[in-house]
N, C-alpha and C. Protein backbone atom coordinates (compact mmCIF):
# COMPACT_ATOMS: atom_id res chain seq x y z
N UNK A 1 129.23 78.64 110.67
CA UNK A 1 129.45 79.92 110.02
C UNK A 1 130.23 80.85 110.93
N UNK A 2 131.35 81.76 110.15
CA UNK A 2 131.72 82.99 111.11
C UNK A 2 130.86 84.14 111.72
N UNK A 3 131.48 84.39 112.48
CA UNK A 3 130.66 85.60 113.57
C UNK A 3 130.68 86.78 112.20
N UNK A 4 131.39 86.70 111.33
CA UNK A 4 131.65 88.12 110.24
C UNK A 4 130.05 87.44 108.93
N UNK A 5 130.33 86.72 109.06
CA UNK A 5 129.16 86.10 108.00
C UNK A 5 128.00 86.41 108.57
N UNK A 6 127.68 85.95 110.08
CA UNK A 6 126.74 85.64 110.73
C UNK A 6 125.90 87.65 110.58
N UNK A 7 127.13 88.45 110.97
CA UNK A 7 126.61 89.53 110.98
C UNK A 7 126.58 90.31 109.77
N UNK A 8 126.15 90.10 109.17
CA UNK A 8 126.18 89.68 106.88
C UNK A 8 124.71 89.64 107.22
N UNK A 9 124.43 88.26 107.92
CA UNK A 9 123.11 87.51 107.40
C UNK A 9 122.32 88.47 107.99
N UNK A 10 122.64 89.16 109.54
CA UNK A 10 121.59 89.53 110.38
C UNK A 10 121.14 90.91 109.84
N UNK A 11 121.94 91.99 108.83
CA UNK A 11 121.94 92.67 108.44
C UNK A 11 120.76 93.04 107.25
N UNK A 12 121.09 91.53 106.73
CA UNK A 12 120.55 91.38 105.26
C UNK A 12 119.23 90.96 106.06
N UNK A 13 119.00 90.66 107.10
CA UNK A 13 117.32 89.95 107.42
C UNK A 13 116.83 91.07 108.29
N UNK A 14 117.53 91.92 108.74
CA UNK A 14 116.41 93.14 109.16
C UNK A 14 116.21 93.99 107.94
N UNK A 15 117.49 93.87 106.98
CA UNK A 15 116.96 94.77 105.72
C UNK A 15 115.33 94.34 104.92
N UNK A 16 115.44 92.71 105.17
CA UNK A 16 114.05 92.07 103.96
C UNK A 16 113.23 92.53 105.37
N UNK A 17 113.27 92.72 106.97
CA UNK A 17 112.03 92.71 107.51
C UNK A 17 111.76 93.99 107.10
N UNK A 18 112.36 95.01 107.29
CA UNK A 18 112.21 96.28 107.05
C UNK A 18 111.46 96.61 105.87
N UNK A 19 111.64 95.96 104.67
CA UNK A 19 110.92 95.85 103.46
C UNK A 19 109.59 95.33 103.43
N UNK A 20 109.48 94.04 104.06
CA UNK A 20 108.30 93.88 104.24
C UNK A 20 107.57 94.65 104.96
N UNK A 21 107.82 95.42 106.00
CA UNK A 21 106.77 96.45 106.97
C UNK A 21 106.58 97.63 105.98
N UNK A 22 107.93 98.10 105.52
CA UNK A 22 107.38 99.47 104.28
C UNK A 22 106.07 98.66 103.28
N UNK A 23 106.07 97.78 102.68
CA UNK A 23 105.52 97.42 102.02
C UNK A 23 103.75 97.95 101.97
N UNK A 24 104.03 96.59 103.74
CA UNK A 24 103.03 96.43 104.60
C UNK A 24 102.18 97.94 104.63
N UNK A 25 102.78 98.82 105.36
CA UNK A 25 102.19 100.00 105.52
C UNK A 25 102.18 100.45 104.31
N UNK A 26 102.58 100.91 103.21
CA UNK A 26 102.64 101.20 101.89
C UNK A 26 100.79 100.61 101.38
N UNK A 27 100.53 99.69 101.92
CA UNK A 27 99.26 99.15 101.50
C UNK A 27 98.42 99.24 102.33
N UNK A 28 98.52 99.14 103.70
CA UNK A 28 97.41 99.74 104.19
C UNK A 28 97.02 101.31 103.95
N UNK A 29 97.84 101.98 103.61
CA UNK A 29 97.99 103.45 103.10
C UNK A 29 97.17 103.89 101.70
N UNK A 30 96.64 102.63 101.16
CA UNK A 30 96.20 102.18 100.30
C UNK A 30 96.71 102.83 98.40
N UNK A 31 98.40 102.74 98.65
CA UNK A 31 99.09 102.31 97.94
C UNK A 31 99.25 101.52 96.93
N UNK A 32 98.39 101.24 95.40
CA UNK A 32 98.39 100.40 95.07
C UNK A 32 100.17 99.36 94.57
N UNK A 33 100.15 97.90 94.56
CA UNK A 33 101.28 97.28 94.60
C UNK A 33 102.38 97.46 93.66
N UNK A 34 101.21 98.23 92.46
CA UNK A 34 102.33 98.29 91.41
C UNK A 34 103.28 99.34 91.87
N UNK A 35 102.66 100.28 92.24
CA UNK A 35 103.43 101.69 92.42
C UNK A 35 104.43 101.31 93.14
N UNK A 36 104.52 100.25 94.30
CA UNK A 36 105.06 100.18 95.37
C UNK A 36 106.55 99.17 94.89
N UNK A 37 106.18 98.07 93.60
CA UNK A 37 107.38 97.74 92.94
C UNK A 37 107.82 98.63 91.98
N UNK A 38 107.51 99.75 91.64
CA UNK A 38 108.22 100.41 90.84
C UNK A 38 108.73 101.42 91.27
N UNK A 39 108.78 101.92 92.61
CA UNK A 39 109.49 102.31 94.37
C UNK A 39 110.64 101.73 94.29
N UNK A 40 110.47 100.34 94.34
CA UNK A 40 111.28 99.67 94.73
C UNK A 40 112.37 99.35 93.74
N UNK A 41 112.24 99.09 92.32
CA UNK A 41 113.09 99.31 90.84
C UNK A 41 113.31 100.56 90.89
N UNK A 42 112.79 101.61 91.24
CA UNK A 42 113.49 102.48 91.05
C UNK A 42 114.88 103.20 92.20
N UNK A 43 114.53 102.48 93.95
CA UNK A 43 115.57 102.46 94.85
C UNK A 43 116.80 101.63 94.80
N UNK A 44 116.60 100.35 93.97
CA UNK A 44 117.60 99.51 93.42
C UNK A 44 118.36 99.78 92.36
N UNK A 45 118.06 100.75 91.44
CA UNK A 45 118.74 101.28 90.24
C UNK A 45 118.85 102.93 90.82
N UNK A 46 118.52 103.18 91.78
CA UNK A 46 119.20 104.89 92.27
C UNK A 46 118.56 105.68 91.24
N UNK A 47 117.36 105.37 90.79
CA UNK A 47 117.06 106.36 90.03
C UNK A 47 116.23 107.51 90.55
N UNK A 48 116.28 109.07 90.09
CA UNK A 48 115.21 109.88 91.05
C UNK A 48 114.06 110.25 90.57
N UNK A 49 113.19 109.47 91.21
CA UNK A 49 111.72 109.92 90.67
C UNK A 49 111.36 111.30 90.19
N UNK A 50 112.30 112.50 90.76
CA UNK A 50 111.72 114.06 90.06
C UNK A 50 111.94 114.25 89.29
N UNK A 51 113.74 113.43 88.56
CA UNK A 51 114.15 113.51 87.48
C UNK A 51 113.41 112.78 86.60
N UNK A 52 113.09 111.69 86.76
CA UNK A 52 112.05 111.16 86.03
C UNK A 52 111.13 111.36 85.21
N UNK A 53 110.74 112.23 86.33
CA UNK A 53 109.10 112.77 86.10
C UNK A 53 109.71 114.01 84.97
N UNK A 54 110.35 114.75 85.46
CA UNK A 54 110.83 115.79 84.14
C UNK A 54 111.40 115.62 82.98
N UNK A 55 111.72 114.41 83.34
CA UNK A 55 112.16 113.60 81.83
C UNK A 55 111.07 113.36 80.33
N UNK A 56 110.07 112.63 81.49
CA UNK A 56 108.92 112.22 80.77
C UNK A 56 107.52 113.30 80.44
N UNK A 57 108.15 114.25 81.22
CA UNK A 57 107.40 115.74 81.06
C UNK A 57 108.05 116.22 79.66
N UNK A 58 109.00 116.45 79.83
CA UNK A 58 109.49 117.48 78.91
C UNK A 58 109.26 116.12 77.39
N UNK A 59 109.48 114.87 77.43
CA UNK A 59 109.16 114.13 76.62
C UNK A 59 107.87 114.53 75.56
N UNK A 60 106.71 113.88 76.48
CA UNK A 60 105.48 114.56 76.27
C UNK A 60 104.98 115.12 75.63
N UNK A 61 105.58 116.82 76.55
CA UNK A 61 105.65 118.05 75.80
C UNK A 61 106.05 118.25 74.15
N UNK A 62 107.40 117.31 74.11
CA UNK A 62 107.31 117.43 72.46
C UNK A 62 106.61 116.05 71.38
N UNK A 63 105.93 115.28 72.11
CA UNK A 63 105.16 114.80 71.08
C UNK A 63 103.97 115.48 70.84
N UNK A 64 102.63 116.41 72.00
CA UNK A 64 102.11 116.87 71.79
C UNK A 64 102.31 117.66 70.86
């Protein structure tokens, strides 16, 4: 493999260690797992949890 690939791979494997330790601590924090993949769907699709949340607020609000 190239030295340009090689530093691809090393990138991409501190990114998954890095994930696994957030995780990690995410649960000893006592975080339950779901929350912690839907963290994670929501950092992969850039979505913002405040907007979110006001989305599904103001939603809500008009079915009540």
């Amino acid at each position: 493999t190239s030295a340009v690939i090689q530093g691809y791979q090393n990138i991409v494997d501190d990114a998954t260690d890095d994930k696994r330790q957030l995780i990690s601590d995410a649960k000893q924090d006592g975080v339950p797992r779901k929350e912690i993949d839907a963290a994670i769907k929501m950092l992969k699709k850039d979505i913002d949890p405040q907007v979110t949340t006001e989305i599904y607020s103001s939603i809500s609000d008009l079915v009540d």
